[in-house]
Structure formats: structure tokens, C-alpha cells
N, C-alpha and C. Protein backbone atom coordinates (compact mmCIF):
# COMPACT_ATOMS: atom_id res chain seq x y z
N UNK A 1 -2.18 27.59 -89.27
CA UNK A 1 -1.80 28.17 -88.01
C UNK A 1 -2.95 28.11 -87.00
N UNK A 2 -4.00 28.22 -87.83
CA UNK A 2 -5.03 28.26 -86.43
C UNK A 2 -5.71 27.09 -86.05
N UNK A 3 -4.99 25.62 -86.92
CA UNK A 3 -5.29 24.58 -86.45
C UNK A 3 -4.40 24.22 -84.83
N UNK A 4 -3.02 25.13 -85.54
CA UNK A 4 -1.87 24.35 -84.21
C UNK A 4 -2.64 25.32 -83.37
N UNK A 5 -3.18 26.51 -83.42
CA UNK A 5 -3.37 27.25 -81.98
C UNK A 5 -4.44 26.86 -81.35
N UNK A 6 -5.49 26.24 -82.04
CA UNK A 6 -6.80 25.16 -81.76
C UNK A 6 -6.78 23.83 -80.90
N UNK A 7 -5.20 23.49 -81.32
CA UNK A 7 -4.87 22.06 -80.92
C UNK A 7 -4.03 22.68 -79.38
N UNK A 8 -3.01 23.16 -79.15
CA UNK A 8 -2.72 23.85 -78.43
C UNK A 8 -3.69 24.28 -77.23
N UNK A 9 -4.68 24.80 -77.73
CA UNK A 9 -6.00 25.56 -76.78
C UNK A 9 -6.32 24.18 -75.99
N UNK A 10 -6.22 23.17 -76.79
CA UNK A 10 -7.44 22.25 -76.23
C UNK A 10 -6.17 21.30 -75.48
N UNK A 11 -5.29 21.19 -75.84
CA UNK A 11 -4.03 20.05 -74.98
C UNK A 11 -4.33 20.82 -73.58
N UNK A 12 -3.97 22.42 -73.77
CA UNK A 12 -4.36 23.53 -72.29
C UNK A 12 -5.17 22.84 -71.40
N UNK A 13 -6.66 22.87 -72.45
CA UNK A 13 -7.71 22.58 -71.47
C UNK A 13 -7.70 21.16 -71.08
N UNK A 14 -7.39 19.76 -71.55
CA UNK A 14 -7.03 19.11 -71.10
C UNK A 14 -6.46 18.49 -69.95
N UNK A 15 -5.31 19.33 -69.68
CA UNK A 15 -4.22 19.54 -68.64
C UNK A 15 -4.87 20.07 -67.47
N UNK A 16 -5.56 20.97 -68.08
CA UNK A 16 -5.86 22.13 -66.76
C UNK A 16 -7.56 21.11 -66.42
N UNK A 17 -8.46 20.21 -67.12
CA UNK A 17 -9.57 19.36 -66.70
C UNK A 17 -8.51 18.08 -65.71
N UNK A 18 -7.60 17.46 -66.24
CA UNK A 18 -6.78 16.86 -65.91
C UNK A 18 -6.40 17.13 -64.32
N UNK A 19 -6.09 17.91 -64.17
CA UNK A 19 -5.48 18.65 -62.74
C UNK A 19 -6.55 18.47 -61.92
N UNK A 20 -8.10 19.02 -62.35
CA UNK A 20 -9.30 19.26 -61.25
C UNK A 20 -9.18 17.63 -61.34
N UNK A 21 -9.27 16.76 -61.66
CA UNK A 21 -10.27 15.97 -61.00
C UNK A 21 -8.98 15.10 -60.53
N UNK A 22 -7.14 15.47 -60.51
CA UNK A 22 -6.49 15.20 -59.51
C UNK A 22 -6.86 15.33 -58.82
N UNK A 23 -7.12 16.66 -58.39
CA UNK A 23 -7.32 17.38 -57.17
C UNK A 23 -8.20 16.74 -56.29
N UNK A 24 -9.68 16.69 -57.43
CA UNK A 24 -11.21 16.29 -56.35
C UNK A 24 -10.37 15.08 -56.15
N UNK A 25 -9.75 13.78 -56.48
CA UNK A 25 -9.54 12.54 -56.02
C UNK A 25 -8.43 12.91 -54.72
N UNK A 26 -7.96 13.70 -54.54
CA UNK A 26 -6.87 14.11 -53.85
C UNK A 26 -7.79 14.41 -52.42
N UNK A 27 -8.64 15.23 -52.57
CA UNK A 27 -9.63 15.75 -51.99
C UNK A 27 -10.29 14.60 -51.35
N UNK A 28 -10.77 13.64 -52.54
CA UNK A 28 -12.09 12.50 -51.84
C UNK A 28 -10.94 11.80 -51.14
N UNK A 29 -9.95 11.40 -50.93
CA UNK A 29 -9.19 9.98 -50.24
C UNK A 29 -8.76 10.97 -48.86
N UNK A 30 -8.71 12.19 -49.10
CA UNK A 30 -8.43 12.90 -47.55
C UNK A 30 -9.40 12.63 -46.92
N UNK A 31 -10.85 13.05 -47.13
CA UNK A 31 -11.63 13.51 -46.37
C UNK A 31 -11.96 11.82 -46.16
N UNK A 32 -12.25 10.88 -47.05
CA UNK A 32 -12.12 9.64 -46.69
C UNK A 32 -11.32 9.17 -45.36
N UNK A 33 -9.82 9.81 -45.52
CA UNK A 33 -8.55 9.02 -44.05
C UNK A 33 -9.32 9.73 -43.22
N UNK A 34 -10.16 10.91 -43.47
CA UNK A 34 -10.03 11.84 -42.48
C UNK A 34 -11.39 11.38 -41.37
N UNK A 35 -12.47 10.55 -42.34
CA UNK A 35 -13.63 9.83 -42.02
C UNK A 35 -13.33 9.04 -41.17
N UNK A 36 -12.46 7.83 -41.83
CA UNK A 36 -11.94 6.83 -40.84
C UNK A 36 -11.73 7.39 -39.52
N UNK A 37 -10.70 7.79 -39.83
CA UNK A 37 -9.96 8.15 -38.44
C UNK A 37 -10.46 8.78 -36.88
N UNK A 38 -11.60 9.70 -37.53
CA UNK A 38 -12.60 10.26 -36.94
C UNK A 38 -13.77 8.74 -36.24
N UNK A 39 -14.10 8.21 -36.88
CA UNK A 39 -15.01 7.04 -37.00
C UNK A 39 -14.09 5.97 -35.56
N UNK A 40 -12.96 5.61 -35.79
CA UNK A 40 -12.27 5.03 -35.09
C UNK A 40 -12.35 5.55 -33.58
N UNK A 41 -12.24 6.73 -34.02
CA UNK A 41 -11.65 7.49 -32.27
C UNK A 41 -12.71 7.43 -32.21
N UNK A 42 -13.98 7.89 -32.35
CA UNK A 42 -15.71 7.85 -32.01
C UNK A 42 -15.83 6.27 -31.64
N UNK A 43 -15.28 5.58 -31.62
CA UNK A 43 -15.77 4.04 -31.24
C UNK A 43 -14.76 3.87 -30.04
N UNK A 44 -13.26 4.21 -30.14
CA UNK A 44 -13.02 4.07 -28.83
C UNK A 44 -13.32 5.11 -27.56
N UNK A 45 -14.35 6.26 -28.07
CA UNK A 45 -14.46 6.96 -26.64
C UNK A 45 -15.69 5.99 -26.15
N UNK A 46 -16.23 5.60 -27.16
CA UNK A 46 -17.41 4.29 -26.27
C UNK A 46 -17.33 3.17 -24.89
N UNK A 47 -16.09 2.90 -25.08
CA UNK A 47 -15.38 2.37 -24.17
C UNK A 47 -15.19 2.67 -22.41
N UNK A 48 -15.78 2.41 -21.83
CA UNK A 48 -15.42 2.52 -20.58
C UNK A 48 -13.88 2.65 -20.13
N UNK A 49 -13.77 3.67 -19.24
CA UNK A 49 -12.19 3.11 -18.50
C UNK A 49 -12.06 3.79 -17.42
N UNK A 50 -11.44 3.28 -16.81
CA UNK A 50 -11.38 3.99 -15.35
C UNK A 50 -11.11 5.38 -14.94
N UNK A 51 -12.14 6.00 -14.35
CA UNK A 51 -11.77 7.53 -14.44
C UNK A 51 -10.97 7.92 -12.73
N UNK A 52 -11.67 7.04 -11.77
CA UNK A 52 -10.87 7.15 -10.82
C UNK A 52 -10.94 6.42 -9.88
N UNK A 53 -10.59 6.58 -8.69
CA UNK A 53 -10.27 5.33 -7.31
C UNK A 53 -10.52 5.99 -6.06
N UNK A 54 -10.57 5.33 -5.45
CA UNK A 54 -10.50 5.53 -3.55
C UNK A 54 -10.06 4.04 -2.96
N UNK A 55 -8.82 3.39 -2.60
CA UNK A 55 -7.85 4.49 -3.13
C UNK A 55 -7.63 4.80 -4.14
N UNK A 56 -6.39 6.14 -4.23
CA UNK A 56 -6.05 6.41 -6.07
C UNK A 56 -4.71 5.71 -6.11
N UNK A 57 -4.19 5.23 -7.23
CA UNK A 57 -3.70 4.64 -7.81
C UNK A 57 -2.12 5.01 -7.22
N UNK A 58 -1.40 4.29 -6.36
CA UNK A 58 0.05 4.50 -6.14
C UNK A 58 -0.20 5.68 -4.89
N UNK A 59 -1.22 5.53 -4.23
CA UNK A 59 -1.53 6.24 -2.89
C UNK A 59 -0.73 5.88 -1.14
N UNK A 60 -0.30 6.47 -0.64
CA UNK A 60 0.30 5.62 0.65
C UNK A 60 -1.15 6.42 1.84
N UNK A 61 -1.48 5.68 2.26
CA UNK A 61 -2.44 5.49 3.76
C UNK A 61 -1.77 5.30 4.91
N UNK A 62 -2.38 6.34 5.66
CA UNK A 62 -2.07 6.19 7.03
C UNK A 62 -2.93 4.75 8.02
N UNK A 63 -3.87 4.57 7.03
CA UNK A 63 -4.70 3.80 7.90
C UNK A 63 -5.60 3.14 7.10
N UNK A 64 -6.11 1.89 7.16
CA UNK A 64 -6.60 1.04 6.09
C UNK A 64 -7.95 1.46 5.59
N UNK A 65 -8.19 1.39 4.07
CA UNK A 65 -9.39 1.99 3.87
C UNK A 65 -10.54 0.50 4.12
N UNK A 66 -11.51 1.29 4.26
CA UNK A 66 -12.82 0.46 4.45
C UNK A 66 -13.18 0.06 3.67
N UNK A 67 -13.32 0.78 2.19
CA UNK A 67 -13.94 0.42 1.41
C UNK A 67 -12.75 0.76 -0.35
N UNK A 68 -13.37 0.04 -1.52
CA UNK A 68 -12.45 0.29 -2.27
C UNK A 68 -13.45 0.90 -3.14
N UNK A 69 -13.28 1.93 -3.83
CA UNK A 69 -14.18 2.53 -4.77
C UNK A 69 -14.02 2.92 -6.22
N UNK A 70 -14.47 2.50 -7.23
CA UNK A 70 -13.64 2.45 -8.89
C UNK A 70 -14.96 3.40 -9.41
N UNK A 71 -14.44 4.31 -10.04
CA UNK A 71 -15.96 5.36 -10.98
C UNK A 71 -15.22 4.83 -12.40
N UNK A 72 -16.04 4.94 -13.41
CA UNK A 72 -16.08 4.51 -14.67
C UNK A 72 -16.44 5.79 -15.56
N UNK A 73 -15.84 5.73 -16.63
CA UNK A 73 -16.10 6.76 -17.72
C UNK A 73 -17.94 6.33 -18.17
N UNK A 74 -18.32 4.98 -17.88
CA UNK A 74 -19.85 4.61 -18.00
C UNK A 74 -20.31 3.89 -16.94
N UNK A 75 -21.49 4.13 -16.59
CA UNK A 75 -21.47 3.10 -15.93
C UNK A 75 -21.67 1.49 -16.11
N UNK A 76 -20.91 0.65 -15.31
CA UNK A 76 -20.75 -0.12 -15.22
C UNK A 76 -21.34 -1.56 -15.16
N UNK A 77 -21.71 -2.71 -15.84
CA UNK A 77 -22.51 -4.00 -16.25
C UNK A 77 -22.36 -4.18 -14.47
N UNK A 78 -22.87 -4.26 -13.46
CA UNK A 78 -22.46 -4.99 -12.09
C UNK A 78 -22.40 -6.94 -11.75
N UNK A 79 -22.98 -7.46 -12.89
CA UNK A 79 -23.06 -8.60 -13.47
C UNK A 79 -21.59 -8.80 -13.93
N UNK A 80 -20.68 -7.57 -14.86
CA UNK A 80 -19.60 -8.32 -15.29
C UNK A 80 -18.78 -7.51 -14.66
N UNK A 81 -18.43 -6.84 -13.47
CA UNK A 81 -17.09 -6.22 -13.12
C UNK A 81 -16.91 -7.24 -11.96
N UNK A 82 -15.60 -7.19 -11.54
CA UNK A 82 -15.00 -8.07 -10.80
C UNK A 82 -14.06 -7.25 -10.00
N UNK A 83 -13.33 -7.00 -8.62
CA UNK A 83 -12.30 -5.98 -8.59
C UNK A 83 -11.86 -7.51 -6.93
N UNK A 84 -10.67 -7.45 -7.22
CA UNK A 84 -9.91 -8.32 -5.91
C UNK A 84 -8.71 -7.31 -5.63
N UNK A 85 -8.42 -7.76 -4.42
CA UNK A 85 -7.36 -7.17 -3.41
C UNK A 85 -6.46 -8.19 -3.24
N UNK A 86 -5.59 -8.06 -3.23
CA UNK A 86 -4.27 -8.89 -3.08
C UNK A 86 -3.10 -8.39 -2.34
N UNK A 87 -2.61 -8.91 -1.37
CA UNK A 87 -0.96 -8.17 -0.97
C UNK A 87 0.57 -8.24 -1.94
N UNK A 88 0.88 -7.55 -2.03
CA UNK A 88 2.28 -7.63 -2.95
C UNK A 88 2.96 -9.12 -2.93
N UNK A 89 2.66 -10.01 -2.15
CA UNK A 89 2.93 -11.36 -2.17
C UNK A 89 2.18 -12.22 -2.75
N UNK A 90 0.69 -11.55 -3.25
CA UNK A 90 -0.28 -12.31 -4.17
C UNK A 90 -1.45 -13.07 -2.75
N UNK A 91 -1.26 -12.75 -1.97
CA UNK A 91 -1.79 -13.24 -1.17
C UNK A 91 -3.26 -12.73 -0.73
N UNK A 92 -4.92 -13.28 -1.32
CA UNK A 92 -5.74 -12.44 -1.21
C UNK A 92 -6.45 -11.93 -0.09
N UNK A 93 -7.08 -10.89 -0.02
CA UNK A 93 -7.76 -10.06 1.17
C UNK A 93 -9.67 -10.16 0.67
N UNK A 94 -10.02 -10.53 1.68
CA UNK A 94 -11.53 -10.88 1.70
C UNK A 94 -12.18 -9.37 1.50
N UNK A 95 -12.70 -9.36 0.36
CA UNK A 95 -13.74 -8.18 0.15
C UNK A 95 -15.46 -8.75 -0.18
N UNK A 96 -16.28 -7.79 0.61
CA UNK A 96 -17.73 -8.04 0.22
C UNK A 96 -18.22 -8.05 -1.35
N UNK A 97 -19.37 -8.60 -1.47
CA UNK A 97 -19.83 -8.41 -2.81
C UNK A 97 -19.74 -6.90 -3.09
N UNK A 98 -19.73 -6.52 -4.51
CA UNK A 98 -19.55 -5.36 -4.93
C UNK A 98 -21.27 -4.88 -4.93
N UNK A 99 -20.72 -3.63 -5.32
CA UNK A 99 -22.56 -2.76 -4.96
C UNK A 99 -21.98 -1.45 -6.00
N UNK A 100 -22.97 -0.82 -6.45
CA UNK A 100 -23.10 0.52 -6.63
C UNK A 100 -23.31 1.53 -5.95
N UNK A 101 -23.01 2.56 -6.21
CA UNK A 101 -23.25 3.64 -4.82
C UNK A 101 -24.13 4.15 -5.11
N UNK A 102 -24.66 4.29 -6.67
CA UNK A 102 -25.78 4.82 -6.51
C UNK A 102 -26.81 4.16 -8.00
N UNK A 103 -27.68 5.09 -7.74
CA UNK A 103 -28.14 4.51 -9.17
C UNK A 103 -28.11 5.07 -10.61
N UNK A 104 -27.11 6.62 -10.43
CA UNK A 104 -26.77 7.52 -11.51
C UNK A 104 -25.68 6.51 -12.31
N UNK A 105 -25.84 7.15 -13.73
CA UNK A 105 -24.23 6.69 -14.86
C UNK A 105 -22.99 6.95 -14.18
N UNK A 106 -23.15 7.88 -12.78
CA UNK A 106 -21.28 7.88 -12.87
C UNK A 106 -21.51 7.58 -11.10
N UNK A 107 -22.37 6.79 -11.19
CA UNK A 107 -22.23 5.41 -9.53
C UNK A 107 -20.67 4.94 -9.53
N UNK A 108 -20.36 4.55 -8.98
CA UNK A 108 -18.66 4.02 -8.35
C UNK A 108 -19.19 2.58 -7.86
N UNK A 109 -18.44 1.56 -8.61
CA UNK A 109 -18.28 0.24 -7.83
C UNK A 109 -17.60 0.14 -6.80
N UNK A 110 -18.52 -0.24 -5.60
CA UNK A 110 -17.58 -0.11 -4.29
C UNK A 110 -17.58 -1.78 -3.52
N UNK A 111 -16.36 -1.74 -2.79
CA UNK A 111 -16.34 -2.90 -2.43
C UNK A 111 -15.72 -3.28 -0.90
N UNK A 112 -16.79 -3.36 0.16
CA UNK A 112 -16.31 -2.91 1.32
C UNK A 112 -15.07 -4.07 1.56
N UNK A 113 -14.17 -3.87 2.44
CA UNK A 113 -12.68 -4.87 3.20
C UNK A 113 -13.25 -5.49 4.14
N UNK A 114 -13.27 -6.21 3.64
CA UNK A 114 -13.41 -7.75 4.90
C UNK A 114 -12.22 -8.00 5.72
N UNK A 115 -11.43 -8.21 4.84
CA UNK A 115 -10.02 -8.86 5.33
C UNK A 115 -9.37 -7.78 6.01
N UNK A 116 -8.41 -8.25 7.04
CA UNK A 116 -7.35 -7.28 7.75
C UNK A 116 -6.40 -6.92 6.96
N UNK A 117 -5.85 -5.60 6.88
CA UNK A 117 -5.04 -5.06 6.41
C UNK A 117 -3.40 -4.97 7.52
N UNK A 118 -2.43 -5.41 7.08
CA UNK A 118 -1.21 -5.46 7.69
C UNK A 118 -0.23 -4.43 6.66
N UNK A 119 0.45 -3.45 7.45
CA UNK A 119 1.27 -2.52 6.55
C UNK A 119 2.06 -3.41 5.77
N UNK A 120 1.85 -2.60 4.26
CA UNK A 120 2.97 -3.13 2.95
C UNK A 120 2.19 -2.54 1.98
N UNK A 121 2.02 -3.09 0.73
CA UNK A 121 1.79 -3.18 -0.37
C UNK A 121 0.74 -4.01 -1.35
N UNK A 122 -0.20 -2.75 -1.80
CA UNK A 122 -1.32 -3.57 -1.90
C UNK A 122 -1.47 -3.46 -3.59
N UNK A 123 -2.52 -4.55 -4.03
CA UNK A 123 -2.89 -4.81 -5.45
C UNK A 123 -4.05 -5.22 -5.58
N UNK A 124 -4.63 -3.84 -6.29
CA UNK A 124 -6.31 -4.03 -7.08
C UNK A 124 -6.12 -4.54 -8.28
N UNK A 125 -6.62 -5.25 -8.45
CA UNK A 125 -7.25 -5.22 -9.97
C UNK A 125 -8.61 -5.95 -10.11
N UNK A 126 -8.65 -4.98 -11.31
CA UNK A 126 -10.30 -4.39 -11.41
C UNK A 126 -10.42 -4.98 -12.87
N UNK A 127 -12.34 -5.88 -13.58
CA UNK A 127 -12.32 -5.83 -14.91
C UNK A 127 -14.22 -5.34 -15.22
N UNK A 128 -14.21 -4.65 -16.16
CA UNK A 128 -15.69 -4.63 -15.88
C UNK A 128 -16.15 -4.64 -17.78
N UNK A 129 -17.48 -4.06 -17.76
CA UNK A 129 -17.69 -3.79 -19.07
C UNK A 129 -19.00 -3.10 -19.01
N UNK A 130 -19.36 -2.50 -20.03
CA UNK A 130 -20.36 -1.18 -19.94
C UNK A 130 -21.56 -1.74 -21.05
N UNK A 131 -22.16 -1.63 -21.58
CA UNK A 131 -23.16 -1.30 -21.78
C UNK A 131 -23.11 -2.06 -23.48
N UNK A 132 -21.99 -1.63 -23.68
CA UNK A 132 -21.27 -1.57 -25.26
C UNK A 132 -20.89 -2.91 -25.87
N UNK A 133 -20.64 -3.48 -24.29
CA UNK A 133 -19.99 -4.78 -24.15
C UNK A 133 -18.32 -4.96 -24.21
N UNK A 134 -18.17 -3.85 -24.40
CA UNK A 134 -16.58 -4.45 -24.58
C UNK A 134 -16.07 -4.42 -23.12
N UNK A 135 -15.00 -5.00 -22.75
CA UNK A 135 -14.57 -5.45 -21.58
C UNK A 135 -13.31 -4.53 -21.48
N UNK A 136 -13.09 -3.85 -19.95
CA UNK A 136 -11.98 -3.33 -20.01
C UNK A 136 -11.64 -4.10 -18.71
N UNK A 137 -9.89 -3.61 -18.21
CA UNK A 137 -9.48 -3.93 -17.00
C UNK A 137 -8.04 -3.39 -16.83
N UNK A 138 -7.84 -3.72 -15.25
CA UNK A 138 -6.48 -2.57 -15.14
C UNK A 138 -6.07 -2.89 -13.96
N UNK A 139 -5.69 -2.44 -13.20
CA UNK A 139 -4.67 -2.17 -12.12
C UNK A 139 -4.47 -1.52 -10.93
N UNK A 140 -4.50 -1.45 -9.81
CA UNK A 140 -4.13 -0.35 -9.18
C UNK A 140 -3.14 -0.73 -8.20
N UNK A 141 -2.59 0.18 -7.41
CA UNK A 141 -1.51 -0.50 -6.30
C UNK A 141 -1.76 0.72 -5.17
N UNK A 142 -1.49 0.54 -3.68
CA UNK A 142 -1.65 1.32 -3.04
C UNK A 142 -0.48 0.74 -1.49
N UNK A 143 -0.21 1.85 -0.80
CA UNK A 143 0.97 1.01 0.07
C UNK A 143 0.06 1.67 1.52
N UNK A 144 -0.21 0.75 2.60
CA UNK A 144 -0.48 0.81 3.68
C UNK A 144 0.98 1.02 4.74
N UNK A 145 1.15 2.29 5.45
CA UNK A 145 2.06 2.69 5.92
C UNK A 145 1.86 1.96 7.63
N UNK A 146 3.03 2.27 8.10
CA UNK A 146 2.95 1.98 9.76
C UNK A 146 2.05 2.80 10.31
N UNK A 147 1.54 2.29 11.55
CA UNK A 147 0.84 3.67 12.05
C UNK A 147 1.67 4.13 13.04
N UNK A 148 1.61 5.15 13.17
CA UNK A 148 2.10 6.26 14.21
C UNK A 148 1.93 5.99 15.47
């Protein structure tokens, strides 16, 4: 009898050693997805992207802006950003070389208007890249109203 309750004791402990190191493996592959995942999003906040405009994005104007202005979540390679103006017909508008406004990380690529502006519908697009190297780019649209 006190072999089966011996044998018994130890199948127990078995089961119940069995379970922990389910568990820790259960444990290590979470905190593992949980690494990744973390790791991933930490590489895409590296990324530059557009934090805002002058104009802003789907804006109507009373009156043509002078200048076009893009701020960046970093600042910006001025070697690799590019930003053109176009009319809703694809038709392009003469802008100056681009410049920085200043010499801080959150400077704005600005880009004074050469070209005449005629009421309608306008199209930025903008591509740059930061520091990191990776390249972003995007879009903007803005509608020049009649004047009053």
C-alpha cells in the first residue's frame, strides 16, 4: 500500500512540475509577442511624418498664400525633401527653393509661391526623410476661393 501511495505522491508531483514549466513557457512566448510588438512600434515612431501645414490640409483661402509651410515629427534631410504645387488639372505652379525656418528639430520646410494663383483647387505633395533615412511622403489639397 505504501508503494501505490508513493507512486501516486510522485505522478502528483509530476503533474503539478509539469504545469510550472507550462506555465513559465506560456509566460516566456508572451512576454516574447509582447517584446516584438513593443520593438516594432519603437521603430515606427522613428519615422518622420507630417505633423502639420500652412496651408492645412483641405483648407479653403480667401486669398493666396505666400508661402507653403510643412513641420515634421523630425526634422527634416533638406537635401532629400521635395514639396510641388500643382492645380487640380496637374498643371504646375512655380515655387522657390525650399529653406528651413529655422535651425531648431521642429524648423518647418517652407517654400515661398512664385507662380500666380487663380481660384480652384490646389495639390501639394510633399516627400522628405529624416535622419533615420527612411523616406516618407503625402499629400495635401487646399481650394483657393473667389475674392470678394
Amino acid at each position: 500500500m505504501r508503494d501505490l501511495q508513493h507512486t501516486v505522491r510522485q505522478a502528483a508531483a509530476a503533474r503539478s512540475v509539469a504545469r510550472g514549466a507550462i506555465v513559465r513557457r506560456a509566460a516566456v512566448a508572451l512576454a516574447s509577442v509582447a517584446l516584438c510588438v513593443g520593438v516594432a512600434s519603437g521603430f515606427a515612431s522613428f519615422h518622420t511624418h507630417l505633423k502639420r501645414s500652412t496651408p492645412s490640409d483641405g483648407a479653403t483661402l480667401g486669398a493666396a498664400p505666400k508661402t507653403l509651410e510643412l513641420w515634421f515629427t523630425e526634422k527634416p534631410e533638406l537635401a532629400a525633401t521635395a514639396i510641388t504645387l500643382s492645380t487640380a488639372g496637374g498643371a504646375p505652379v512655380t515655387l522657390a527653393p525650399l529653406a528651413l525656418s529655422d535651425a531648431s528639430d521642429t524648423a518647418a520646410v517652407v517654400a515661398s509661391v512664385r507662380g500666380t494663383l487663380a481660384p480652384g483647387s490646389y495639390l501639394i505633395r510633399w516627400r522628405t526623410m529624416a535622419r533615420d533615412g527612411h523616406p516618407a511622403r503625402g499629400t495635401l489639397t487646399f481650394t483657393l476661393s473667389q475674392s470678394q
